[in-house]
N, C-alpha and C. Protein backbone atom coordinates (compact mmCIF):
# COMPACT_ATOMS: atom_id res chain seq x y z
N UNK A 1 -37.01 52.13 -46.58
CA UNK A 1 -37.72 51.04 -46.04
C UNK A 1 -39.11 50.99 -46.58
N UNK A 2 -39.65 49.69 -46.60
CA UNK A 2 -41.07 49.80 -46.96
C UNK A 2 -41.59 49.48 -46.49
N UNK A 3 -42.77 49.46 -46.48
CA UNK A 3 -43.96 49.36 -45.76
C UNK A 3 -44.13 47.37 -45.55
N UNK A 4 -43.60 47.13 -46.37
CA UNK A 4 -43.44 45.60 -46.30
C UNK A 4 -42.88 45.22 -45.88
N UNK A 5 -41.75 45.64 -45.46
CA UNK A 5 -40.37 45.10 -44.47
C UNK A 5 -40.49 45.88 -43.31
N UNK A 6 -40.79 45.05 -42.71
CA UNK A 6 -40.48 45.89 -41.14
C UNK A 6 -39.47 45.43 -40.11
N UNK A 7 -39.26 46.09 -39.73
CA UNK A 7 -37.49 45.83 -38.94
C UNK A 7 -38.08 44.77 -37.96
N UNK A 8 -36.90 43.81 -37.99
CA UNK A 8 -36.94 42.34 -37.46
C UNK A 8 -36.12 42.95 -36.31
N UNK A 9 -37.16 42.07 -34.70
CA UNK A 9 -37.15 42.68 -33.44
C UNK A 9 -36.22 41.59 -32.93
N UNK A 10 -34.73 42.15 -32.22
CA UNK A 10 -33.62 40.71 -32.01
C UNK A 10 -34.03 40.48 -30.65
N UNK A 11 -34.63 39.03 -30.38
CA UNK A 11 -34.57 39.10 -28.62
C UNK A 11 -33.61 38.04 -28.37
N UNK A 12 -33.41 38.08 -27.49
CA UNK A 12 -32.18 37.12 -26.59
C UNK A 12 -32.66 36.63 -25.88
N UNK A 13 -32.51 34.88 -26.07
CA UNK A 13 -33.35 34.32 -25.01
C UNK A 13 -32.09 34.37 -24.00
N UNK A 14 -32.75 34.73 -23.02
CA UNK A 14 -31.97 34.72 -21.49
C UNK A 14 -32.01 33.37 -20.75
N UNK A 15 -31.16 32.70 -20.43
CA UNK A 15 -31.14 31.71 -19.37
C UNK A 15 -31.87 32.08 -18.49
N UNK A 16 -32.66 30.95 -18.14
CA UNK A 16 -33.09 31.32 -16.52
C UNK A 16 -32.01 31.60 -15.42
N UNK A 17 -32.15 32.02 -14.37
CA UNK A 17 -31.41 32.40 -13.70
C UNK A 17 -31.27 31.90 -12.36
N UNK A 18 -30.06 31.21 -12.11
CA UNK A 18 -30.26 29.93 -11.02
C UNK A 18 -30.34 30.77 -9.94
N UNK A 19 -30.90 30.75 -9.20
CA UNK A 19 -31.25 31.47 -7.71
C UNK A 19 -30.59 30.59 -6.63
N UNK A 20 -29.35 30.99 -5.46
CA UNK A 20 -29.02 30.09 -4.56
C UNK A 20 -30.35 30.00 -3.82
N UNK A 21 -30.65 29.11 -3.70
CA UNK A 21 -31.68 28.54 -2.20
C UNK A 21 -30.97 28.52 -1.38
N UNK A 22 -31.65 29.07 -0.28
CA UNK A 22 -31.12 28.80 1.11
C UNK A 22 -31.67 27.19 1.24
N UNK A 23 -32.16 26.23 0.64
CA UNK A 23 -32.33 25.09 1.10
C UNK A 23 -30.55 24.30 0.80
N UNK A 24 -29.76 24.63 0.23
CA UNK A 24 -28.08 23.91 0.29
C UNK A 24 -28.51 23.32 -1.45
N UNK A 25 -26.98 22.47 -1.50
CA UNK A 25 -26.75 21.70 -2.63
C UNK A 25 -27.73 21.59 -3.55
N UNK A 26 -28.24 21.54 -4.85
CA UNK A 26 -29.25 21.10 -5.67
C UNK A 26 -29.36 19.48 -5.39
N UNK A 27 -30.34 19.32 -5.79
CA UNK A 27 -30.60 17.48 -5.80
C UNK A 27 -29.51 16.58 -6.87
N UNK A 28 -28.96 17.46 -8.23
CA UNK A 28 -28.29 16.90 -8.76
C UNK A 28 -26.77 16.83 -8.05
N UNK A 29 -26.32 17.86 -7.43
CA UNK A 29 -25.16 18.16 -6.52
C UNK A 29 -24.80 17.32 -5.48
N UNK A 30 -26.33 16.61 -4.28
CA UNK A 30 -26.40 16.04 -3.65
C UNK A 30 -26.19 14.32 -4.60
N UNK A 31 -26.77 14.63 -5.45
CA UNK A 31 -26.59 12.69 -5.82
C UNK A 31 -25.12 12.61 -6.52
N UNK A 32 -24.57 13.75 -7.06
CA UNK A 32 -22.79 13.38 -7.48
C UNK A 32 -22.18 13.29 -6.02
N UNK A 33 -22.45 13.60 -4.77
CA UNK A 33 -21.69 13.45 -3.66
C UNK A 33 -21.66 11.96 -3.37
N UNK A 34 -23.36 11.57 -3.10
CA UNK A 34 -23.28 10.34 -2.64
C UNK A 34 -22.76 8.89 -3.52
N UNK A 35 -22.62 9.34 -5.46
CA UNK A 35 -21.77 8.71 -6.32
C UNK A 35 -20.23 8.87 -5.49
N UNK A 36 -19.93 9.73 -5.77
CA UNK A 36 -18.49 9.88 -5.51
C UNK A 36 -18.03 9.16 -3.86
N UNK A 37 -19.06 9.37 -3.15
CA UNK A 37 -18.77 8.73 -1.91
C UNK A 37 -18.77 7.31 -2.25
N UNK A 38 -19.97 6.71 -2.87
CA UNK A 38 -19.83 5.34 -3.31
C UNK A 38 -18.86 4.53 -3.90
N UNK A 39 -18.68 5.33 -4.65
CA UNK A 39 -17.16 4.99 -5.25
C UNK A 39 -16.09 4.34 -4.74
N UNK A 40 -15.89 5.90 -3.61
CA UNK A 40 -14.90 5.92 -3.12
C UNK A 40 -15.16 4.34 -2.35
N UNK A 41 -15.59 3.92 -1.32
CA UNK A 41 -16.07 2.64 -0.34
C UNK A 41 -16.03 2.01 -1.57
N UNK A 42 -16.23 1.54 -2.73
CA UNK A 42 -16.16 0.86 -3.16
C UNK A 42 -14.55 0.21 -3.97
N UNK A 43 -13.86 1.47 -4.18
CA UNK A 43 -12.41 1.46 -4.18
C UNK A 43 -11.33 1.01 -3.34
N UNK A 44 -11.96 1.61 -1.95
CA UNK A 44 -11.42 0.96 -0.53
C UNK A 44 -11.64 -0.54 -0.56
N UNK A 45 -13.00 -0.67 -1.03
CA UNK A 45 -13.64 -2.64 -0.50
C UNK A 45 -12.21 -3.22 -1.00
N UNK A 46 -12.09 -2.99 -2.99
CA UNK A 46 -11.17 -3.95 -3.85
C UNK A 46 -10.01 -3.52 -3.42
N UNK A 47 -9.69 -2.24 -2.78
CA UNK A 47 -7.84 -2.43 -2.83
C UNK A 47 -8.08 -3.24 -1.41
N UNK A 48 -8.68 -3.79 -0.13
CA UNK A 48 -9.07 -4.06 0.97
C UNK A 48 -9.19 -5.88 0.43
N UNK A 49 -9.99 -5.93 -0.69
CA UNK A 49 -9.98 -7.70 -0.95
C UNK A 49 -8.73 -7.91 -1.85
N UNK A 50 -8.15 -6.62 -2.57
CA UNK A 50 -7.05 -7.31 -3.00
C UNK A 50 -5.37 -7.34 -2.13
N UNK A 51 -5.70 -7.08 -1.42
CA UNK A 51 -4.40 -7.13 -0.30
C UNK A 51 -4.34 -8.35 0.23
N UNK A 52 -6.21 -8.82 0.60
CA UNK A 52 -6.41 -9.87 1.82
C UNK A 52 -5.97 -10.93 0.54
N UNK A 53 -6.20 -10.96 -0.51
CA UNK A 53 -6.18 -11.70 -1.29
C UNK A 53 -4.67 -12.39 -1.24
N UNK A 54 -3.70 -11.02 -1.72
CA UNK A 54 -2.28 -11.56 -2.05
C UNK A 54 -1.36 -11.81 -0.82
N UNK A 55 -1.96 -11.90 0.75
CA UNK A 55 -2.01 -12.04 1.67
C UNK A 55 -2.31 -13.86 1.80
N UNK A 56 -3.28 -14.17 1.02
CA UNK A 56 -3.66 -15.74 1.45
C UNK A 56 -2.96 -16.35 0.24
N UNK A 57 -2.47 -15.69 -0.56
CA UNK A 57 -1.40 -16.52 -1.78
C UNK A 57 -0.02 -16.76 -1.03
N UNK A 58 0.16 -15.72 -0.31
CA UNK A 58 1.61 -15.21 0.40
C UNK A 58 0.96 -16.66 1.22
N UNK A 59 0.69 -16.76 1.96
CA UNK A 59 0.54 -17.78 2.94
C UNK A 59 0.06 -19.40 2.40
N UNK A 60 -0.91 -19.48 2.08
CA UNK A 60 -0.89 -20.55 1.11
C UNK A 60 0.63 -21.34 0.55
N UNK A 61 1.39 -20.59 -0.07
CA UNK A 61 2.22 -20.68 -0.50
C UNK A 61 3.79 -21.37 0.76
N UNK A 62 3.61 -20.63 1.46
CA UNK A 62 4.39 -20.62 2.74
C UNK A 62 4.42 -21.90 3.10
N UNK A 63 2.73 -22.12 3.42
CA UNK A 63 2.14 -23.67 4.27
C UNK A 63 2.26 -24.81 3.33
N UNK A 64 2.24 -24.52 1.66
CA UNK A 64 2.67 -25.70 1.02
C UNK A 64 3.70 -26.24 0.95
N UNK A 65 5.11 -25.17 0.93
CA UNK A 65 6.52 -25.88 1.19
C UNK A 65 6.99 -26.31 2.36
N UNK A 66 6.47 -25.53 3.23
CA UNK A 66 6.31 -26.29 4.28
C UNK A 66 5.89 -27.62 4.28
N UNK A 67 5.01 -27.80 4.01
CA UNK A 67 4.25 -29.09 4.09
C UNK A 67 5.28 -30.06 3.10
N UNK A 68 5.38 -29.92 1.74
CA UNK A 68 6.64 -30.44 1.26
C UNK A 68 7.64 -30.62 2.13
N UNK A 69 8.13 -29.85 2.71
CA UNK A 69 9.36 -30.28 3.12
C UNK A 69 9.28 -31.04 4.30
N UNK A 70 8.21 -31.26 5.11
CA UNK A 70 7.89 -32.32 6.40
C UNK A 70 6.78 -33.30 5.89
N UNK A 71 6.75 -33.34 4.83
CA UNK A 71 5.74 -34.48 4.49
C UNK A 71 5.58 -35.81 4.88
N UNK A 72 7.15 -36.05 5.26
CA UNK A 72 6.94 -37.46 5.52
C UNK A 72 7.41 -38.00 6.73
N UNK A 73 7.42 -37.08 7.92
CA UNK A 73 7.97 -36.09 9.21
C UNK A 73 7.69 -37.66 9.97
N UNK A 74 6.31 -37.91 10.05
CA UNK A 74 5.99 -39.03 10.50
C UNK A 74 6.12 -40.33 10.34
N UNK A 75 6.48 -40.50 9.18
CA UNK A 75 7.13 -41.85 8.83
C UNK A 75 8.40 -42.22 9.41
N UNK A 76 9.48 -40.45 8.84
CA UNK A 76 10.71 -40.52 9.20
C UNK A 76 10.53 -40.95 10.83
N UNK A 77 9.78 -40.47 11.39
CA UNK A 77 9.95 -40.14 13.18
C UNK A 77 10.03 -41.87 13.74
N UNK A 78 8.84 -42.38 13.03
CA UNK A 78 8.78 -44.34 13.44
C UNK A 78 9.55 -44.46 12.65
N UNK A 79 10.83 -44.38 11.83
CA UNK A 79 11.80 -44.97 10.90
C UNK A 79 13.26 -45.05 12.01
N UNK A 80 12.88 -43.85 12.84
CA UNK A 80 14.34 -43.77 13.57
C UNK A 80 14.93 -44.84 15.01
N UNK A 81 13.64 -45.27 15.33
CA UNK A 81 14.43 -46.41 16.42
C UNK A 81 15.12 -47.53 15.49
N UNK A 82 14.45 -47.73 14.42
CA UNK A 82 15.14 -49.20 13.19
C UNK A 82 16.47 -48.37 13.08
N UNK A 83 16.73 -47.19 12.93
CA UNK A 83 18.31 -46.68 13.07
C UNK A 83 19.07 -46.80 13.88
N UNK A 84 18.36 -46.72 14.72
CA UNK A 84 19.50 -46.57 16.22
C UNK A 84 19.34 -48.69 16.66
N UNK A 85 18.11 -49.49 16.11
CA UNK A 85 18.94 -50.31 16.24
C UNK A 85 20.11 -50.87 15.45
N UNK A 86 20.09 -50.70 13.82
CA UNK A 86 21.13 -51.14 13.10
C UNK A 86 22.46 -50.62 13.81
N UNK A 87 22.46 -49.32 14.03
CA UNK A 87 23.98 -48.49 14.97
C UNK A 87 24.10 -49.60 16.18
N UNK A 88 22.77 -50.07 16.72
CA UNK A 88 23.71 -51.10 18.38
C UNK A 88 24.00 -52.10 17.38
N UNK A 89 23.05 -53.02 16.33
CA UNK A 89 23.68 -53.93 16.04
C UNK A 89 25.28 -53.94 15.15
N UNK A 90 25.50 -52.40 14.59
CA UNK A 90 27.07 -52.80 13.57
C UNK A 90 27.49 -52.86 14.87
N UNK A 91 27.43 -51.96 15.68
CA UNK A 91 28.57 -51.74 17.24
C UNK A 91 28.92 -53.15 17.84
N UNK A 92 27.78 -53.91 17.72
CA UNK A 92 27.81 -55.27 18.59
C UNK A 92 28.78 -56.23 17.47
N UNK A 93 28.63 -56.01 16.17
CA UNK A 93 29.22 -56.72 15.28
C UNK A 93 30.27 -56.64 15.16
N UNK A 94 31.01 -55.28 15.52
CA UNK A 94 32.28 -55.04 14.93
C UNK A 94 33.12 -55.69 16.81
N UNK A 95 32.32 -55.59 17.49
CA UNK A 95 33.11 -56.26 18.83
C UNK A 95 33.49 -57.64 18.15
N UNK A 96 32.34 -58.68 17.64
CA UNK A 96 32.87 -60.16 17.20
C UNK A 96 32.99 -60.60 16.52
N UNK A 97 34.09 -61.44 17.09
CA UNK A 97 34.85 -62.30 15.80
C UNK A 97 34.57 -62.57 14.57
N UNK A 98 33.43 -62.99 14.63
CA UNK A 98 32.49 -63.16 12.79
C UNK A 98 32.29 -61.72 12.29
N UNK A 99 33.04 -60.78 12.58
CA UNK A 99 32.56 -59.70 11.64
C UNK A 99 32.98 -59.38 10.22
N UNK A 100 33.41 -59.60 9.61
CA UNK A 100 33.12 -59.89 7.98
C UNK A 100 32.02 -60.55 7.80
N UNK A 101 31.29 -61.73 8.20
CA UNK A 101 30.07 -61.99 7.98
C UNK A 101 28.92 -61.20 8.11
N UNK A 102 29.02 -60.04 8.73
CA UNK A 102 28.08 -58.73 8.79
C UNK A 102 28.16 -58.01 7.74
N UNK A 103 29.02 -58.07 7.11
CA UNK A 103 28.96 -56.94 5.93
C UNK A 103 28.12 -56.74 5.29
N UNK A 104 26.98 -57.49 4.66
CA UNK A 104 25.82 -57.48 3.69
C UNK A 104 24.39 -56.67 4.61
N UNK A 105 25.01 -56.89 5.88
CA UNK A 105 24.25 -56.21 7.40
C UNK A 105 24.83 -54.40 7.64
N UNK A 106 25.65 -54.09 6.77
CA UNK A 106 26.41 -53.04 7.43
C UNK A 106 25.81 -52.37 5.76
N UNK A 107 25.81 -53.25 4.84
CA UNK A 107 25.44 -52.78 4.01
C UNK A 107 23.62 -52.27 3.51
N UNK A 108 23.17 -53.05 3.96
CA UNK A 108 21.67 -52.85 4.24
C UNK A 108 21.00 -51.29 5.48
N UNK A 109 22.23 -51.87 6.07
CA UNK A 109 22.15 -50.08 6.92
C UNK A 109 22.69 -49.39 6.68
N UNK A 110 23.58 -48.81 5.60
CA UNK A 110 24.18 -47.89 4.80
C UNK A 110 23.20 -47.20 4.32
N UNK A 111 22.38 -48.21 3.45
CA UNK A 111 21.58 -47.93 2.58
C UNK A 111 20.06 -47.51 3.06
N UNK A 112 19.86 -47.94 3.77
CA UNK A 112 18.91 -47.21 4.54
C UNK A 112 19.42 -46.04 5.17
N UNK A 113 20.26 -45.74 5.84
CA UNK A 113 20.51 -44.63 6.84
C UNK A 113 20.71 -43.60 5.57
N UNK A 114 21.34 -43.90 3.98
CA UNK A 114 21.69 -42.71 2.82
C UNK A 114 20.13 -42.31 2.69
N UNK A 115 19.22 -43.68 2.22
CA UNK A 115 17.85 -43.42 1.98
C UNK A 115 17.09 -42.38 2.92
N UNK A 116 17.41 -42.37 4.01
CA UNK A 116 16.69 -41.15 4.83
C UNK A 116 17.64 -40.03 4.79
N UNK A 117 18.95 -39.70 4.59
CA UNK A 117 19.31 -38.50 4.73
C UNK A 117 18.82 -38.00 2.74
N UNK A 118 18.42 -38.84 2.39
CA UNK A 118 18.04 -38.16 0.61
C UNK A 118 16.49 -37.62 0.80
N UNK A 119 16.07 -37.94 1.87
CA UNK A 119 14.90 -37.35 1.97
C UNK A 119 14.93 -35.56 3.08
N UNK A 120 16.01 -35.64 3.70
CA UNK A 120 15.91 -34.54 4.37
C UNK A 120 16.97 -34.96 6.03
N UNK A 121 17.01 -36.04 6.47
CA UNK A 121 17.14 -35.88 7.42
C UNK A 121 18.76 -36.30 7.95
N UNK A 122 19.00 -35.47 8.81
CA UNK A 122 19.93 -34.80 9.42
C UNK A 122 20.56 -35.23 10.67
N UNK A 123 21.70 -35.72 10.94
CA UNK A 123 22.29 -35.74 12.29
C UNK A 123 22.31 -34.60 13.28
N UNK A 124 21.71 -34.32 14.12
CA UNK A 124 21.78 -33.24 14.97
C UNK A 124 23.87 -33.51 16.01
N UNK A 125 24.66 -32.79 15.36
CA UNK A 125 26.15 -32.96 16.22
C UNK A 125 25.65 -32.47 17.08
N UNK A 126 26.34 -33.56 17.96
CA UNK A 126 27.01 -32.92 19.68
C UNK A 126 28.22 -34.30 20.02
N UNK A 127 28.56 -33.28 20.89
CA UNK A 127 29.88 -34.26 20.95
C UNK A 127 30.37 -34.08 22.46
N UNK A 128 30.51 -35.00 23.21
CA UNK A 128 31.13 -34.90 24.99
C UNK A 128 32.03 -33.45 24.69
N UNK A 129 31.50 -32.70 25.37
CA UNK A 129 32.48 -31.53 25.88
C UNK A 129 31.82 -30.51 25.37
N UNK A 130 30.88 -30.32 24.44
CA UNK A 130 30.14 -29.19 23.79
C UNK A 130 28.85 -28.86 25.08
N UNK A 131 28.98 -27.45 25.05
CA UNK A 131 28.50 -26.47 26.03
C UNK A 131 26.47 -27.18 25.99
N UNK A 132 26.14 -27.33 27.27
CA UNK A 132 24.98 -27.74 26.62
C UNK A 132 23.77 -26.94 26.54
N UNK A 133 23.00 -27.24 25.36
CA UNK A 133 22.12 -26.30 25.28
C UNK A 133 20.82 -26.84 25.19
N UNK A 134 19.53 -26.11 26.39
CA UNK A 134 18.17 -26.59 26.38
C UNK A 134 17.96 -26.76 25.16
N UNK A 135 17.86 -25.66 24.24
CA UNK A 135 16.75 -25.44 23.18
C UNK A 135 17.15 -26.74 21.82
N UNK A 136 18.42 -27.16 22.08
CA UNK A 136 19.28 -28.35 20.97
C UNK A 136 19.45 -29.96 21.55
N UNK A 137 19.55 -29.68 22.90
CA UNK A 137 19.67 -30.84 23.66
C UNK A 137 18.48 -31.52 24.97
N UNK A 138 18.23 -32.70 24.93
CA UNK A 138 17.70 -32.97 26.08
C UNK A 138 18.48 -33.73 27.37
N UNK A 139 18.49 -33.26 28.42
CA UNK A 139 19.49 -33.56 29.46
C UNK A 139 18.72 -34.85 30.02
N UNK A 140 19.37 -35.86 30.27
CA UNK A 140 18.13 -36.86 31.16
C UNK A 140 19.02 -37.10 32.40
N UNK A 141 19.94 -36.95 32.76
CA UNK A 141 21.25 -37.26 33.45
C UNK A 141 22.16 -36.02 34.30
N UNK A 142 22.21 -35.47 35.32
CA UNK A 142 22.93 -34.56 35.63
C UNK A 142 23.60 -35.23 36.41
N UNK A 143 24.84 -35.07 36.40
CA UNK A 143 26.39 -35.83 37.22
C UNK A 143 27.27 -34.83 37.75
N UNK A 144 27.83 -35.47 38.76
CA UNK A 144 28.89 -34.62 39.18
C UNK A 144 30.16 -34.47 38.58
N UNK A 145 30.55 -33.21 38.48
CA UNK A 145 32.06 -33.19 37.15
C UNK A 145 32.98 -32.20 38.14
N UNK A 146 34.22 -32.05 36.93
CA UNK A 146 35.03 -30.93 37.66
C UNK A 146 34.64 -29.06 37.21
N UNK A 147 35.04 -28.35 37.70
CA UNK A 147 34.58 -27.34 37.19
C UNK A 147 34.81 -27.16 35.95
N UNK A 148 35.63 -27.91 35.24
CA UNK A 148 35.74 -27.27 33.40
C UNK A 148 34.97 -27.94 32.90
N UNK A 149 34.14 -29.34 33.46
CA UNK A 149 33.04 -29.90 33.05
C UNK A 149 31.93 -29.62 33.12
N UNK A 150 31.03 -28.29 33.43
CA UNK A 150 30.28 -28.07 34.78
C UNK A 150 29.38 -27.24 33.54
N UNK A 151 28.47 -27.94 33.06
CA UNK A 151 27.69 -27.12 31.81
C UNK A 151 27.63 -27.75 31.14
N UNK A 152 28.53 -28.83 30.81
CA UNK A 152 29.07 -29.44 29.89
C UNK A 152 28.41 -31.07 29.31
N UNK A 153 28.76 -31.28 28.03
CA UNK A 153 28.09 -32.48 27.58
C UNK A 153 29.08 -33.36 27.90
N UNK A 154 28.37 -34.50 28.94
CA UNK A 154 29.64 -35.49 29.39
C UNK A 154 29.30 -36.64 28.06
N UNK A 155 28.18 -37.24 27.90
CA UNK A 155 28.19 -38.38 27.01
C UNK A 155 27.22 -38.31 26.49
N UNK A 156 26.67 -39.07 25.08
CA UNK A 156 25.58 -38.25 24.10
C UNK A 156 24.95 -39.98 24.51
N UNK A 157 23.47 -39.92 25.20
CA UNK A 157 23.10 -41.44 25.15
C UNK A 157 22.62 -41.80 23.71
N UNK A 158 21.78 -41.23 23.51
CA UNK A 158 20.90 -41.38 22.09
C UNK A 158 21.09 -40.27 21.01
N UNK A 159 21.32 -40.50 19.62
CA UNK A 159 21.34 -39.44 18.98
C UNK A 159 20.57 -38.69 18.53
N UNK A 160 20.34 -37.51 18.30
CA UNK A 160 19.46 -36.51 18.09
C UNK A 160 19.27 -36.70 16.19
N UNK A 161 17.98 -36.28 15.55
CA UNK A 161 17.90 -36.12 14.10
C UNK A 161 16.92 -34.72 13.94
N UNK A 162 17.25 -34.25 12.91
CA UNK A 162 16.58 -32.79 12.52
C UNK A 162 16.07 -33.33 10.73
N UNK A 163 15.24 -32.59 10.59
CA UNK A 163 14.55 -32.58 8.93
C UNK A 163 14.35 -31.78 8.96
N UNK A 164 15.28 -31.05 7.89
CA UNK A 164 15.48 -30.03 7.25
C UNK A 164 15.66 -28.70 8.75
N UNK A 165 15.09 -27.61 8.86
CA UNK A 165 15.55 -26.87 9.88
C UNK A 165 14.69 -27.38 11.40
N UNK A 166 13.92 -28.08 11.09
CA UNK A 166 13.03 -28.75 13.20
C UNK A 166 13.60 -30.14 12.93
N UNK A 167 13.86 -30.07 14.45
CA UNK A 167 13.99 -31.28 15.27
C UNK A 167 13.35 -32.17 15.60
N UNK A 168 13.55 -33.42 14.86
CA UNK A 168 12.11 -34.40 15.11
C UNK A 168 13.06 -35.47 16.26
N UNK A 169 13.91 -35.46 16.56
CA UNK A 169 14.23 -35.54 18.08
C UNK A 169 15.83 -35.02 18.73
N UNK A 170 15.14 -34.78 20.11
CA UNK A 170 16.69 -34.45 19.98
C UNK A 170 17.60 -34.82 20.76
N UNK A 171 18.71 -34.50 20.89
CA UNK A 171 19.74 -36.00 20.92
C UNK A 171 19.91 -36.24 23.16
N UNK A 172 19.64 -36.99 23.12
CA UNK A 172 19.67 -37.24 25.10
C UNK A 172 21.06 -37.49 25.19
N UNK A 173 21.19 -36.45 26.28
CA UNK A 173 22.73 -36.33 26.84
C UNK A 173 23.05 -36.33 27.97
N UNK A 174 24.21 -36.63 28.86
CA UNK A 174 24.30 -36.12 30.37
C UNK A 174 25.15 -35.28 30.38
N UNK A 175 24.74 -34.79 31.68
CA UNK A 175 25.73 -32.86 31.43
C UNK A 175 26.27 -33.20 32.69
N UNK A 176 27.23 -32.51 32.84
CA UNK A 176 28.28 -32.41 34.51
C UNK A 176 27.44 -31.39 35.32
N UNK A 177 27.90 -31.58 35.97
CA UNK A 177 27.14 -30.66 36.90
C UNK A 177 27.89 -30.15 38.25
């Protein structure tokens, strides 16, 4: 060795040395919690608006075919006494004598009565002798019958009509009683 070279001294820099504090978490420890908490509430909000979301499509959706399919609920509803009079007038026609001269009359109510069932609407059946039921029928009439009549639909006054699955009226009947 010489006097010119002198042995090179190796030091190691040492990390400082993290000391636990009794004060808890570091400040950087504490702000990844309240990230991660944020997060999280913020993960909850969107899966929370996207539920409510496909929730008001689901429904939306519901209330539009709906609405399609009773759209014209109210028209049909004032359309139906002009039915039930063409039905008294063929009835009255086919009693008299001039009835071949009604035909262009039988035909005009054909065509109307097809024109409303192409839109939706429906004969509600009942027929004298069918069991009667509140929720399908309206009773205006209770009579005295024999016991196999006794529940029973004696005569249908007015006819009942439905669009599509509700009842936009329903058919008046008298029941035995």
């Amino acid at each position: 060795m010489s006097t010119s070279e002198k042995p090179k001294k190796t030091t190691k820099k040492v990390a400082p040395k993290k000391t636990a504090s009794k004060k808890g978490p570091s400040k950087e420890a504490k702000e990844l919690i309240t990230v991660k908490e944020s997060l999280q509430q913020e993960q909850d909000k969107y899966l929370r608006l996207f539920a409510e979301f496909e929730n008001f499509k689901k429904r939306t959706s519901k209330e539009r075919i709906e609405l399609f399919k009773t759209a014209g609920q109210d028209i049909i509803v004032s359309l139906l006494p002009i039915l039930d009079d063409f039905e008294r007038a063929i009835k009255e026609a086919d009693k008299s004598e001039n009835a071949p001269e009604f035909q262009g009359f039988k035909l005009i109510s054909n065509k109307f009565g097809e024109g409303l069932k192409s839109k939706g609407l429906d004969l509600v059946t009942v027929e004298a002798g069918d069991t009667f039921d509140s929720e399908v029928h309206e009773a205006i009439t209770l009579i005295p019958a024999g016991d196999d009549q006794q529940g029973k639909v004696i005569d249908v006054v007015e006819k009942g009509y439905k669009l599509g699955d509700k009842i936009l009226r329903y058919p008046k009947v008298v029941v035995g009683q």
